[in-house]
N, C-alpha and C. Protein backbone atom coordinates (compact mmCIF):
# COMPACT_ATOMS: atom_id res chain seq x y z
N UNK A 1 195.07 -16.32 134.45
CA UNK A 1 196.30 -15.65 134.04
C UNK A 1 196.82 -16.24 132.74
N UNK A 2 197.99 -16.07 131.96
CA UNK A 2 198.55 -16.15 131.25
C UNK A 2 198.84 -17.43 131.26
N UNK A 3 199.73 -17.66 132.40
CA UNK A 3 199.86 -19.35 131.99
C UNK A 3 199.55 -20.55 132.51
N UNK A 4 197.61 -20.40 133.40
CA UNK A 4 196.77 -21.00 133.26
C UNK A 4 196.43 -21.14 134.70
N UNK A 5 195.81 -22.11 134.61
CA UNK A 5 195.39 -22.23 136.45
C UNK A 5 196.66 -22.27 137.47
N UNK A 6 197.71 -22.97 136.73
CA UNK A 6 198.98 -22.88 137.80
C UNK A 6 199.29 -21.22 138.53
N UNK A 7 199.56 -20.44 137.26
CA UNK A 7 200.30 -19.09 137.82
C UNK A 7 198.96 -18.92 138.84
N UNK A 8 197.34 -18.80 138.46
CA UNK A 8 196.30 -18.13 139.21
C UNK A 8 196.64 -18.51 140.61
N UNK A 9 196.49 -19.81 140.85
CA UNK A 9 196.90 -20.24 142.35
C UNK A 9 198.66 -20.06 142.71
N UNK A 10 199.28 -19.77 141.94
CA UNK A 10 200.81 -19.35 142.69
C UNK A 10 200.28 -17.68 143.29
N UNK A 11 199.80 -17.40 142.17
CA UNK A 11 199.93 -15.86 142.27
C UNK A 11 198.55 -15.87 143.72
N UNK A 12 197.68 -16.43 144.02
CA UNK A 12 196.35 -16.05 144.72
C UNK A 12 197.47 -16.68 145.95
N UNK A 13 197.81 -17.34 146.17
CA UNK A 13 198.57 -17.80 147.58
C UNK A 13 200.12 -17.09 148.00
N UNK A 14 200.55 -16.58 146.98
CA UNK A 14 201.27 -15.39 146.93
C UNK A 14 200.74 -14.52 147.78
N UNK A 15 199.77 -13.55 147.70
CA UNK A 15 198.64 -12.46 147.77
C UNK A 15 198.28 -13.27 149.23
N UNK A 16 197.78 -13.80 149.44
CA UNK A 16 197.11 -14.47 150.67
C UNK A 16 197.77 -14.56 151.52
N UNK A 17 199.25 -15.13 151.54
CA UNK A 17 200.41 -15.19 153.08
C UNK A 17 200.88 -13.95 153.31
N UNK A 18 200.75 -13.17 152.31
CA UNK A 18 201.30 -11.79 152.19
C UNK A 18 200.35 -10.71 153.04
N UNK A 19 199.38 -11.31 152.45
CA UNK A 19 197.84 -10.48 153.39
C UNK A 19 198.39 -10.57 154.90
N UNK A 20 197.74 -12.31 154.88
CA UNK A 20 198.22 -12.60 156.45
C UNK A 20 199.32 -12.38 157.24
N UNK A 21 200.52 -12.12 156.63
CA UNK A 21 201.74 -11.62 157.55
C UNK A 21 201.15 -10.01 157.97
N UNK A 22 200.43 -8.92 156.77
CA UNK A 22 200.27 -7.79 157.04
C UNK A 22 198.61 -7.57 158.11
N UNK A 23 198.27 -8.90 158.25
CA UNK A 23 197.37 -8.80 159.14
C UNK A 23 197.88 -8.86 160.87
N UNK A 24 198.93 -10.27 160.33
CA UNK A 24 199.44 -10.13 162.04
C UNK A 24 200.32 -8.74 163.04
N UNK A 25 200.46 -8.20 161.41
CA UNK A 25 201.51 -6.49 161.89
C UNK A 25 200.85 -5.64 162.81
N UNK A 26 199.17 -5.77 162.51
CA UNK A 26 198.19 -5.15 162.79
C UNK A 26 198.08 -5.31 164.15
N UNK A 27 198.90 -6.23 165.28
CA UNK A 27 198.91 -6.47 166.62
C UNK A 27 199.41 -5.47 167.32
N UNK A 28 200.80 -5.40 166.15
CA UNK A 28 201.77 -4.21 167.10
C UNK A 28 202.47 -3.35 165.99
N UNK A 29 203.26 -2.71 167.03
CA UNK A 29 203.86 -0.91 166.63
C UNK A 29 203.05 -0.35 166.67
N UNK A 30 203.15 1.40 166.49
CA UNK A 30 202.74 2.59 166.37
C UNK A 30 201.37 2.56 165.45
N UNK A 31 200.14 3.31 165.95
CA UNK A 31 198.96 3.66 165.59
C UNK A 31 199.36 3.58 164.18
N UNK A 32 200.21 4.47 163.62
CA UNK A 32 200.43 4.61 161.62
C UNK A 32 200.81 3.09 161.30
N UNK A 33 201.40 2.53 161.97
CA UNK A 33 201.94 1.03 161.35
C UNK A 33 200.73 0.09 161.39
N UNK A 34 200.11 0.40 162.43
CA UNK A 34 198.79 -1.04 162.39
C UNK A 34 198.36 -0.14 161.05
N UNK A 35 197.74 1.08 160.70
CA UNK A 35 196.85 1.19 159.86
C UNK A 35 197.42 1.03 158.93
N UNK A 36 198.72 0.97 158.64
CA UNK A 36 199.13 0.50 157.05
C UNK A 36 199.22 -0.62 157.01
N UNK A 37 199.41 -1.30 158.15
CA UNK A 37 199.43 -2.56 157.74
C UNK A 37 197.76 -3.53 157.13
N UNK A 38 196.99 -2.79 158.51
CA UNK A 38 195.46 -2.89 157.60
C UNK A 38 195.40 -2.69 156.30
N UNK A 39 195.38 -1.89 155.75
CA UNK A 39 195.43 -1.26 154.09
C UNK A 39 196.12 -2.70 153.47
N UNK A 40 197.64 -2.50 153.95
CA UNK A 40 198.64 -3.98 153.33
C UNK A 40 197.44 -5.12 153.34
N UNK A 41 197.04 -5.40 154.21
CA UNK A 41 196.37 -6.45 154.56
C UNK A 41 195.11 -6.79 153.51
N UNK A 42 194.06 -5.68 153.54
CA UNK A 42 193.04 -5.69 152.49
C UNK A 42 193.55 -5.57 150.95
N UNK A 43 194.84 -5.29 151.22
CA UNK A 43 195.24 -5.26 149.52
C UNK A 43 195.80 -6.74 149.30
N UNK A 44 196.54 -7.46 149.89
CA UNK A 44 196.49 -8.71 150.15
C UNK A 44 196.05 -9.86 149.65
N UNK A 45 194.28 -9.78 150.56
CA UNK A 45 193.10 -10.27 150.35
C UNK A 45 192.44 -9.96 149.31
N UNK A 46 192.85 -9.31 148.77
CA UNK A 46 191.76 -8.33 147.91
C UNK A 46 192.36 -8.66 146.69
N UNK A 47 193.75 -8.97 146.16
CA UNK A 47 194.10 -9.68 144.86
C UNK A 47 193.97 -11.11 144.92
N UNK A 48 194.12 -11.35 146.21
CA UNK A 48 194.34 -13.13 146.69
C UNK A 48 192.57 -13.75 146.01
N UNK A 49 191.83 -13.02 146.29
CA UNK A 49 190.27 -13.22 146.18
C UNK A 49 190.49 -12.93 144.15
N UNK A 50 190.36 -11.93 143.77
CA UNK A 50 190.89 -11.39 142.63
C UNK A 50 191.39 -12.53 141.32
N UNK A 51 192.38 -13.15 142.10
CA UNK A 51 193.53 -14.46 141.24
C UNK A 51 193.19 -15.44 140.98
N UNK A 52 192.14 -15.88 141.92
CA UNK A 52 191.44 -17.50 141.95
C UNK A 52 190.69 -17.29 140.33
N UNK A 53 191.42 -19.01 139.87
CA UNK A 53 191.23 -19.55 138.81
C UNK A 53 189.57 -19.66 138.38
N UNK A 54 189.39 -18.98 137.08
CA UNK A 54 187.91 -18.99 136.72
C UNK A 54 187.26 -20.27 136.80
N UNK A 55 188.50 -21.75 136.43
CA UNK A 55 187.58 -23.03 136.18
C UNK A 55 187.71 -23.32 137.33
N UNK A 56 187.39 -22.52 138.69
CA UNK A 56 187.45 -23.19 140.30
C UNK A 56 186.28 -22.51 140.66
N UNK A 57 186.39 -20.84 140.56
CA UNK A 57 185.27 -19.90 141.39
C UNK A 57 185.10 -18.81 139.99
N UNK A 58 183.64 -18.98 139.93
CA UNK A 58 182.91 -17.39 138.95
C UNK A 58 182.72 -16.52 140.20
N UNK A 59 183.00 -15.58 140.09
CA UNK A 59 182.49 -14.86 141.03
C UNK A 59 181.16 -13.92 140.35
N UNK A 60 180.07 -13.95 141.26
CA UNK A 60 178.91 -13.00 140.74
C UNK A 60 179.05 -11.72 140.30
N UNK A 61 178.49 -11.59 139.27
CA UNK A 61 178.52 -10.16 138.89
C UNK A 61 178.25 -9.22 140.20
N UNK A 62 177.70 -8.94 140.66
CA UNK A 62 177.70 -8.45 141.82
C UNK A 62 179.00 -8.08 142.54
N UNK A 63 179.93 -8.96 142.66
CA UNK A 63 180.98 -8.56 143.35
C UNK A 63 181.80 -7.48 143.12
N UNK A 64 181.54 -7.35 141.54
CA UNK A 64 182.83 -5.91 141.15
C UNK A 64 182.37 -4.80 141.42
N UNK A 65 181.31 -4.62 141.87
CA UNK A 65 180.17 -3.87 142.28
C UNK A 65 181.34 -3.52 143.95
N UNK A 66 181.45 -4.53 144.25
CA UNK A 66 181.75 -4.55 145.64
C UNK A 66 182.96 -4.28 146.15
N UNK A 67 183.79 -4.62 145.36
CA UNK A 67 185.12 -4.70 144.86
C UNK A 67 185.38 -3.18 144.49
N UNK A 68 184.94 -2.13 143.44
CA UNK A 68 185.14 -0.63 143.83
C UNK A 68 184.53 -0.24 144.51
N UNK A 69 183.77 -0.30 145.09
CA UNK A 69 183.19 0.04 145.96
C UNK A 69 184.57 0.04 147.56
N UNK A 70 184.41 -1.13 147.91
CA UNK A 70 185.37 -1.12 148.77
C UNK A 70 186.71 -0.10 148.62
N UNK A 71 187.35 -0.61 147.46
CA UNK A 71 188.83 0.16 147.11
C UNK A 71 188.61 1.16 146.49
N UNK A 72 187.88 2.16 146.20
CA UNK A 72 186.93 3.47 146.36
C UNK A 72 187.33 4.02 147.43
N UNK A 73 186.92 3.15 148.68
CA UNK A 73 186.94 3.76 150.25
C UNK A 73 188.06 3.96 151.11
N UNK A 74 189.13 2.56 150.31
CA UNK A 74 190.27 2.64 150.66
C UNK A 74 191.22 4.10 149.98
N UNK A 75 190.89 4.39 148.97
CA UNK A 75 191.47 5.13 148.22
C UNK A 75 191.42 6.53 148.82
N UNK A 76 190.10 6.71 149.52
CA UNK A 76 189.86 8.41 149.68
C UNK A 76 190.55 8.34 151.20
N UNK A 77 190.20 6.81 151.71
CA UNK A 77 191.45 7.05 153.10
C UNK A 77 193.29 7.15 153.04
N UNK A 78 193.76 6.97 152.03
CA UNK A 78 195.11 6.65 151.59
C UNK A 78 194.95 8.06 151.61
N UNK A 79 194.31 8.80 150.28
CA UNK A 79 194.75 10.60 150.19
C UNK A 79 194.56 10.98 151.64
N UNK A 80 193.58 10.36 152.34
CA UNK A 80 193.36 11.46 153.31
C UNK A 80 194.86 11.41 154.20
N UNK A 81 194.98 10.53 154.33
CA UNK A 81 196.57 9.98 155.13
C UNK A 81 197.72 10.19 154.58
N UNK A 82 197.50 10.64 153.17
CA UNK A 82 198.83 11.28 152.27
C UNK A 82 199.80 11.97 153.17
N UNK A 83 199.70 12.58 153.35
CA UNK A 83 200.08 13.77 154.19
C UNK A 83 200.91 13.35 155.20
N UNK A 84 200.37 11.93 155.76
CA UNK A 84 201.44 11.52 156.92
C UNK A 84 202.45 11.02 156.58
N UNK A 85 202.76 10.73 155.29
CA UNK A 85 203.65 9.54 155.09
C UNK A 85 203.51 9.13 153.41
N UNK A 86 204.81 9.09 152.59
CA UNK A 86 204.66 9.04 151.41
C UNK A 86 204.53 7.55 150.84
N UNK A 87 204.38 6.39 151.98
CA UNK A 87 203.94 5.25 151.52
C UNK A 87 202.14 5.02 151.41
N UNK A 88 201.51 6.25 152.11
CA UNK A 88 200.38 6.13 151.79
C UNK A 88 200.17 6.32 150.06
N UNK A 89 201.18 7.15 149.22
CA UNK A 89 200.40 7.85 148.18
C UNK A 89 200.50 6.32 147.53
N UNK A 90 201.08 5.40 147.18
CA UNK A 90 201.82 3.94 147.05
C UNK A 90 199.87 3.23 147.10
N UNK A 91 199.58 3.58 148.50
CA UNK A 91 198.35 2.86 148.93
C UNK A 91 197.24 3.40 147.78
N UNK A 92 197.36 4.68 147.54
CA UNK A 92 196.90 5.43 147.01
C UNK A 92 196.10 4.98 145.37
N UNK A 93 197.75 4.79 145.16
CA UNK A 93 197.69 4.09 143.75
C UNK A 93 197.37 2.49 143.62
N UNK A 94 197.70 2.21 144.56
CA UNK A 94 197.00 0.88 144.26
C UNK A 94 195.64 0.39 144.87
N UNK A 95 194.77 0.91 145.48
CA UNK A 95 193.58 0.97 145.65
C UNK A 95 192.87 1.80 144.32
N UNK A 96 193.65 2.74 144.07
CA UNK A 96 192.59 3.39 142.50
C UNK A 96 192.96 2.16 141.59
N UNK A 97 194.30 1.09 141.31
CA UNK A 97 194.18 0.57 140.40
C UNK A 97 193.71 -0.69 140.31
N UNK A 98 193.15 -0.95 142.05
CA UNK A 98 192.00 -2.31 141.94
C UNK A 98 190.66 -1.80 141.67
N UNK A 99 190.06 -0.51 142.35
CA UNK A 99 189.27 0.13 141.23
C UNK A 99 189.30 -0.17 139.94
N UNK A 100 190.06 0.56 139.32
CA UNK A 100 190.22 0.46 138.08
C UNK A 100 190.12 -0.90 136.75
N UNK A 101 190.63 -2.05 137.93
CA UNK A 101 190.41 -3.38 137.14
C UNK A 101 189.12 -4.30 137.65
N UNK A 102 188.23 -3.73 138.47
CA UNK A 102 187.22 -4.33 138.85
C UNK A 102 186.79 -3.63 138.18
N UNK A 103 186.53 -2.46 137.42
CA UNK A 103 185.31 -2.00 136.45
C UNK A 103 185.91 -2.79 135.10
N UNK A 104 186.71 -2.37 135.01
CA UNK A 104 187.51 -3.06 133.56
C UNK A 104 186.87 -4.44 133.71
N UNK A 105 187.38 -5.28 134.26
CA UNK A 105 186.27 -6.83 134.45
C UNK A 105 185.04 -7.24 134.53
N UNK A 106 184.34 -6.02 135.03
CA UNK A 106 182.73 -6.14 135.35
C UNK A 106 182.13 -6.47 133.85
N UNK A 107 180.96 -7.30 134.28
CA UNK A 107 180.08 -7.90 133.16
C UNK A 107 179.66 -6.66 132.11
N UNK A 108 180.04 -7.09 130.86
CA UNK A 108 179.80 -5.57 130.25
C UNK A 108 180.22 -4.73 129.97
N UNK A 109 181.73 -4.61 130.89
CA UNK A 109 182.59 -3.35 129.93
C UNK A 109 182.89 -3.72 129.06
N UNK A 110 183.66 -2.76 128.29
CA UNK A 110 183.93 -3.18 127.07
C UNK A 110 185.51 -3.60 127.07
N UNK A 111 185.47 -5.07 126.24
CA UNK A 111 186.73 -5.76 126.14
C UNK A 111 186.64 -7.19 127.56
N UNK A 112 185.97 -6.33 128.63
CA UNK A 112 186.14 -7.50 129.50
C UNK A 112 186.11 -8.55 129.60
N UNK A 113 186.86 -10.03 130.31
CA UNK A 113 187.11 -10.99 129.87
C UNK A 113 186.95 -11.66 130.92
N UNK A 114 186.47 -10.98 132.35
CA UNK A 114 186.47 -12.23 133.43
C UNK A 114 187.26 -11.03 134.96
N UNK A 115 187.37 -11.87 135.46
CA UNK A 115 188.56 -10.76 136.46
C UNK A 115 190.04 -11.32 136.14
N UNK A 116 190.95 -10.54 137.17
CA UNK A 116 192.37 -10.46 136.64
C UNK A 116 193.07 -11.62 136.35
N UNK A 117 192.68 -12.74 137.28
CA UNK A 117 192.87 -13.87 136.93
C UNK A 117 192.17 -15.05 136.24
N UNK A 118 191.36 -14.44 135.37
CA UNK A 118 190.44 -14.77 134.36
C UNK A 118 190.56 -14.75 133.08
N UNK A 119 190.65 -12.84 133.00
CA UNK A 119 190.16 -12.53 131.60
C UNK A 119 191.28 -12.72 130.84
N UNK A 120 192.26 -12.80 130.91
CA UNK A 120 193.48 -13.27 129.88
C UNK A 120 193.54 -14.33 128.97
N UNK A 121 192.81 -15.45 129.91
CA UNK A 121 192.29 -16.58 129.13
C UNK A 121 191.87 -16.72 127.69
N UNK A 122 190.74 -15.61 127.79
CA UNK A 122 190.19 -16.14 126.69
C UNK A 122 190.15 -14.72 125.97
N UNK A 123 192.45 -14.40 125.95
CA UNK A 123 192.66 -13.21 124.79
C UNK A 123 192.52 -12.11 124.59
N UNK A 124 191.29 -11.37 125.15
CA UNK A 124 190.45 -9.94 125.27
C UNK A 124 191.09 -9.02 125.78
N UNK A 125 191.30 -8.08 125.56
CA UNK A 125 191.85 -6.93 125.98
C UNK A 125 191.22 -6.13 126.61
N UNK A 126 191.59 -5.28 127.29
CA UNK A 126 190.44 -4.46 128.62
C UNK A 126 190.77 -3.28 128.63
N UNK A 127 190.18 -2.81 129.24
CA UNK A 127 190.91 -1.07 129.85
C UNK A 127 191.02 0.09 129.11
N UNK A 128 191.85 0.93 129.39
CA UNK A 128 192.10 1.95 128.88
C UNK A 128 193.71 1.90 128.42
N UNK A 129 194.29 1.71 127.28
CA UNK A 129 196.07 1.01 126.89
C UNK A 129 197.04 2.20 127.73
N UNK A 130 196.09 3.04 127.88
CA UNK A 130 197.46 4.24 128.07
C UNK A 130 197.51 4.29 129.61
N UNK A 131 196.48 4.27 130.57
CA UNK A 131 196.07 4.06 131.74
C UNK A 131 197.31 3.21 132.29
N UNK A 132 196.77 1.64 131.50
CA UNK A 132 197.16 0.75 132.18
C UNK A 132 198.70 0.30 131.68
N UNK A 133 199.04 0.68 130.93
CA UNK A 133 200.36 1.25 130.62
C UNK A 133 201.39 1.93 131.62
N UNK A 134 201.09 3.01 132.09
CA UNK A 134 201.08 3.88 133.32
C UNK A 134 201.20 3.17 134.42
N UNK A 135 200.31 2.29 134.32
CA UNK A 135 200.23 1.92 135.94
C UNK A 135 201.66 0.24 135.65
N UNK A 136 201.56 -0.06 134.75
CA UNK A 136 202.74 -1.50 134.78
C UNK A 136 203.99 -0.38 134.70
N UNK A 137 204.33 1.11 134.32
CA UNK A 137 205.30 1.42 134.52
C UNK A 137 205.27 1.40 135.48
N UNK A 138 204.51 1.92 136.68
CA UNK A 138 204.71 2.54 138.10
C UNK A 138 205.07 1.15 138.28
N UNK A 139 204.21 0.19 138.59
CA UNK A 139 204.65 -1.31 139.35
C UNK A 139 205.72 -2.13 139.06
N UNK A 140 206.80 -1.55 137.68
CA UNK A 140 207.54 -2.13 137.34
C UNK A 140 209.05 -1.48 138.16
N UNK A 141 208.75 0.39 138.51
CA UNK A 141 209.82 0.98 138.78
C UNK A 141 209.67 0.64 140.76
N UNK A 142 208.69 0.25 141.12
CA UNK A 142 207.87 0.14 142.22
C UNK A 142 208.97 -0.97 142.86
N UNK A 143 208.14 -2.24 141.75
CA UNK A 143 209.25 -3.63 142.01
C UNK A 143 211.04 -3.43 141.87
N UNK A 144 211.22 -2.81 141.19
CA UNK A 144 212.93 -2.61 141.13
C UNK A 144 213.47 -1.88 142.24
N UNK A 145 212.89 -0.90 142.69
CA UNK A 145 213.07 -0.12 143.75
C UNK A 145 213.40 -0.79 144.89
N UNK A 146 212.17 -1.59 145.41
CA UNK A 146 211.74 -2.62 146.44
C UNK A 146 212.96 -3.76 146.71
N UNK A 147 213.33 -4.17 145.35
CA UNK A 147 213.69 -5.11 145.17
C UNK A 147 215.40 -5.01 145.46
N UNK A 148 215.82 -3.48 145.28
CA UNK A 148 217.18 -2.67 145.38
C UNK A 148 217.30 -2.48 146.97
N UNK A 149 216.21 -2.54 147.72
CA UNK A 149 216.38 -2.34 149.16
C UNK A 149 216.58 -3.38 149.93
N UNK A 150 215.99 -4.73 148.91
CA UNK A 150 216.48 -5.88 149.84
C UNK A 150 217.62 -6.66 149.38
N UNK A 151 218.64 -6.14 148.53
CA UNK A 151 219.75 -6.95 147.96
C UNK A 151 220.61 -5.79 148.66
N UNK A 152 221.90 -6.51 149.33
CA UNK A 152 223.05 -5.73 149.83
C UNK A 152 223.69 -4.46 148.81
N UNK A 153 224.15 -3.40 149.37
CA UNK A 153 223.71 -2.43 148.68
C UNK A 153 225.63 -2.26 147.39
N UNK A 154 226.23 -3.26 148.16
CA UNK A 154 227.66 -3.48 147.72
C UNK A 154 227.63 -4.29 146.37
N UNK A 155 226.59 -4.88 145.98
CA UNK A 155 225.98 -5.47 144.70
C UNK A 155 225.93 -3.96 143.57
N UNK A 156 226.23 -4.28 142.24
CA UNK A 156 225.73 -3.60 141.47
C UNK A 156 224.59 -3.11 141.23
N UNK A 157 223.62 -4.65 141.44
CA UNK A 157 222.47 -4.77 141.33
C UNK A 157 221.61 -3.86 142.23
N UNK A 158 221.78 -4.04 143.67
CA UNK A 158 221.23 -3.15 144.48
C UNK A 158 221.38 -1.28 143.92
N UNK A 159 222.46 -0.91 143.73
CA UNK A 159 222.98 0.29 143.44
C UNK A 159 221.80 0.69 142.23
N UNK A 160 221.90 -0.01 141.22
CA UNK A 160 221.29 0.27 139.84
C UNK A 160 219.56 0.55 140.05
N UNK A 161 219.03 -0.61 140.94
CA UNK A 161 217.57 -0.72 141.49
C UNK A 161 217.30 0.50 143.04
N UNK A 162 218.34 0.77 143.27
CA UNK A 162 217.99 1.76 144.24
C UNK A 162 218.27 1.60 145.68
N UNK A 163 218.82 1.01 146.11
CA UNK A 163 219.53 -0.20 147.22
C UNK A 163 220.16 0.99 148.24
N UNK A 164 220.16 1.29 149.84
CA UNK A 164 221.03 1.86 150.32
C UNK A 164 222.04 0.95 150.99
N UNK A 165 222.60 1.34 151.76
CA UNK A 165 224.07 0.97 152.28
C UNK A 165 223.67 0.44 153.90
N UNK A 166 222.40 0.73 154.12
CA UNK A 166 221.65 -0.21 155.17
C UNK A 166 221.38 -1.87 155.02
N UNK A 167 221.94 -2.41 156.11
CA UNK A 167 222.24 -3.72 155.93
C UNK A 167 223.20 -4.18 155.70
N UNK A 168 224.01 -3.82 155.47
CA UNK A 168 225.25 -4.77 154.60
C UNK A 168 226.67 -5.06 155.82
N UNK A 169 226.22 -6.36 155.97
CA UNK A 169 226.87 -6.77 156.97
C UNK A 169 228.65 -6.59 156.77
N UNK A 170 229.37 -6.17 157.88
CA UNK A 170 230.85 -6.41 157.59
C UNK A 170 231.38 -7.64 158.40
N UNK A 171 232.48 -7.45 158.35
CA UNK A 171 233.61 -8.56 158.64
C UNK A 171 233.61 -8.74 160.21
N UNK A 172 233.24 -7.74 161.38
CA UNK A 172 233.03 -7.86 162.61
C UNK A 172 232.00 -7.89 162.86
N UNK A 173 230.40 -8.76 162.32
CA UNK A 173 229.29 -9.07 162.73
C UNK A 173 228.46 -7.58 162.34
N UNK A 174 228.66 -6.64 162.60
CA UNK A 174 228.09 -5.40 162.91
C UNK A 174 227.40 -4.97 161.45
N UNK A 175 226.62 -4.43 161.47
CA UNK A 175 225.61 -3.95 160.37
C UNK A 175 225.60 -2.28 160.19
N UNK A 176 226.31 -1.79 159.24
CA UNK A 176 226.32 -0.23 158.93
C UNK A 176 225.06 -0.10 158.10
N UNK A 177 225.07 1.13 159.26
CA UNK A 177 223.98 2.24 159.12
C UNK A 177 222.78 1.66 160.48
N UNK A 178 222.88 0.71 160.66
CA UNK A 178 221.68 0.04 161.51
C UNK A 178 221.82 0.10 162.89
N UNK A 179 223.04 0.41 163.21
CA UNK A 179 223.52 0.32 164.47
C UNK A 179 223.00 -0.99 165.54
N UNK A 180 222.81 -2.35 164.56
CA UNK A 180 222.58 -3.29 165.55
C UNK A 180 222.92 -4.74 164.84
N UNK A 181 223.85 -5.44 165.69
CA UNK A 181 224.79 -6.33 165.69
C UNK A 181 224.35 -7.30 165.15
N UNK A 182 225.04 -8.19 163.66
CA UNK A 182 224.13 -9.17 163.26
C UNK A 182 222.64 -9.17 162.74
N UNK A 183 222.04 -8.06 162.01
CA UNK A 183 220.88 -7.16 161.64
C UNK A 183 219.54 -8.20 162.18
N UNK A 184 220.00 -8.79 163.38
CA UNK A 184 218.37 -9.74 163.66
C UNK A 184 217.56 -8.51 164.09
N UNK A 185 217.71 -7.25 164.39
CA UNK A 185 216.31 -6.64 164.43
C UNK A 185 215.89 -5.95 162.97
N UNK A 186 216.85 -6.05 162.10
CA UNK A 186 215.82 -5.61 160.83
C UNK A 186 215.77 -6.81 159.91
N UNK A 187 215.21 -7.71 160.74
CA UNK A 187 214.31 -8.96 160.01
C UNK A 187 213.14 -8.91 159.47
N UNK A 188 212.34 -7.93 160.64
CA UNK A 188 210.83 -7.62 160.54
C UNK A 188 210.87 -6.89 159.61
N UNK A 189 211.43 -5.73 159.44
CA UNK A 189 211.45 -4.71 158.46
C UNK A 189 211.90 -5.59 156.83
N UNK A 190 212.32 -6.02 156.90
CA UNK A 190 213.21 -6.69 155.38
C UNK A 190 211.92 -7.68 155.22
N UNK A 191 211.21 -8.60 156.49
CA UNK A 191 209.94 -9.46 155.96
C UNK A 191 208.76 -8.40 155.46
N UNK A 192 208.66 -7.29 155.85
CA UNK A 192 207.67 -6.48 155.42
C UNK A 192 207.99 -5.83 154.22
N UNK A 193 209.10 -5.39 153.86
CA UNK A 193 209.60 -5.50 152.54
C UNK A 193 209.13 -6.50 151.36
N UNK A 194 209.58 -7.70 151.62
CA UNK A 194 209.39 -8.56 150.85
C UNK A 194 207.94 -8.48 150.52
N UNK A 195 207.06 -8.61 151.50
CA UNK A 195 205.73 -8.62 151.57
C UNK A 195 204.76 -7.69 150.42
N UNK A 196 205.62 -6.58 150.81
CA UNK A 196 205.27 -5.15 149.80
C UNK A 196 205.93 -5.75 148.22
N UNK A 197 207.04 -6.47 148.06
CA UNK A 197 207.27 -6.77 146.83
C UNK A 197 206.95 -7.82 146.12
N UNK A 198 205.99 -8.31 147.34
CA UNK A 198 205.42 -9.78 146.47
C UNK A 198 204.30 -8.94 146.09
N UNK A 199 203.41 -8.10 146.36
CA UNK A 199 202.02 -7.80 146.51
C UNK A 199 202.27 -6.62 144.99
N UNK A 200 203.65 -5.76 144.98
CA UNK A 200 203.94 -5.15 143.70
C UNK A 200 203.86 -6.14 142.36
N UNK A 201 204.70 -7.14 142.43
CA UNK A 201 204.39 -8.01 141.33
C UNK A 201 203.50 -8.27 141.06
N UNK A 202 202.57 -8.89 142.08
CA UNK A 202 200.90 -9.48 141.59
C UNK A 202 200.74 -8.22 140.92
N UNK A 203 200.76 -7.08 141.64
CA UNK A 203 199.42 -5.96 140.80
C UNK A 203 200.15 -6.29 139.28
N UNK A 204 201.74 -6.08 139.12
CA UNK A 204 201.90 -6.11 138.01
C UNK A 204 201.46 -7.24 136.74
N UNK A 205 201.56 -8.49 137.25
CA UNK A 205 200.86 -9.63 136.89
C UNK A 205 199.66 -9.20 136.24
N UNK A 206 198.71 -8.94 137.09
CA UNK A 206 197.30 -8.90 136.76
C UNK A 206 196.76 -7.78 136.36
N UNK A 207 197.56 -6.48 136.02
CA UNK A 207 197.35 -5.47 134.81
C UNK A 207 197.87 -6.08 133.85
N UNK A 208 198.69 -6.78 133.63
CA UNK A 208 199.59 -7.67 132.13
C UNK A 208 197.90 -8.18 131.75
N UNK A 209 196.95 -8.22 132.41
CA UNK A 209 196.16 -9.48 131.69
C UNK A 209 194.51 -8.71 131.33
N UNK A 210 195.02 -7.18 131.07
CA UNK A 210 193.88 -6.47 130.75
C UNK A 210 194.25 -6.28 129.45
């Protein structure tokens, strides 16, 4: 990354607890929730692997091979699941845009410099500018959004980023809009939040470095 082996391992262990919380989701709730949380999960793993510092692990040419390949597969399952739910199209886009930076990285394209937490290093520019342009807008309006749902919505801040009026505790314990006392049951929901907005930043991170 940009500012050297430190961010690679903040950002790869970032990606990695994030995985693993969306792996343990995968126990319980509703049939649609384990499978997004799967998806969460391989997207996770899949930058966490991605981030690791070049002067620790090369990964074989071979792998980017493997790498669209995989998020290829993820991708045609997200459209296919479009339909249920508009956090799939989300999945959607970010499986085409680990696609997208595993070819950009592969030995041989042109500009490539390593993978995401690599090629920045050593300056090179990658990709397609207008593409990947596109996609740091999406992950930038992605992260503000995200980020508006978990700040109380009585903040400016929340309002401006997109924040509703869910959560925001009053003066008699009670939580409007949630209908439950002291919001300890939308803990899970606000940790899976977070989860989704740590995993938005990385992508954004590691398109910055094409």
């Amino acid at each position: 990354m940009h500012g050297g082996a430190l961010a690679g391992w903040l950002l790869m262990a970032l990606c990695a607890v994030s995985g693993a919380y969306c792996l343990l989701r995968t126990r319980t709730g509703t049939p649609q929730e384990r499978s997004t949380a799967r998806g969460e999960a391989l997207m996770g793993f899949g930058m966490a692997a991605m981030a690791v510092p070049a002067a620790v692990l090369t990964l074989p040419e071979w792998t980017w091979a493997v790498y669209a390949a995989v998020f290829g597969a993820a991708a045609l399952w997200a459209l296919r699941s479009a339909r249920r739910g508009a956090h799939h199209l989300h999945h959607l886009v970010g499986s085409l845009a680990m696609v997208y930076m595993a070819v950009t990285m592969a030995p041989g394209a042109a500009g490539a410099g390593g993978h995401a937490g690599h090629g920045a290093a050593a300056g090179d520019a990658g990709g397609i500018p207008l593409l990947t342009g596109a996609l740091l807008l999406y992950y930038a309006l992605y992260v503000l959004r995200s980020a508006g749902h978990l700040i109380p919505a009585g903040t400016g801040v929340a309002s401006f980023a997109g924040g509703s009026t869910e959560g925001v505790v009053r003066g008699g314990g009670g939580v409007v809009g949630s209908g439950v006392v002291g919001g300890a049951a939308g803990g899970g929901a606000e940790l899976t939040m977070a989860c989704r907005l740590t995993m938005g930043i990385a992508m954004f991170a590691m398109l910055l470095t094409l």
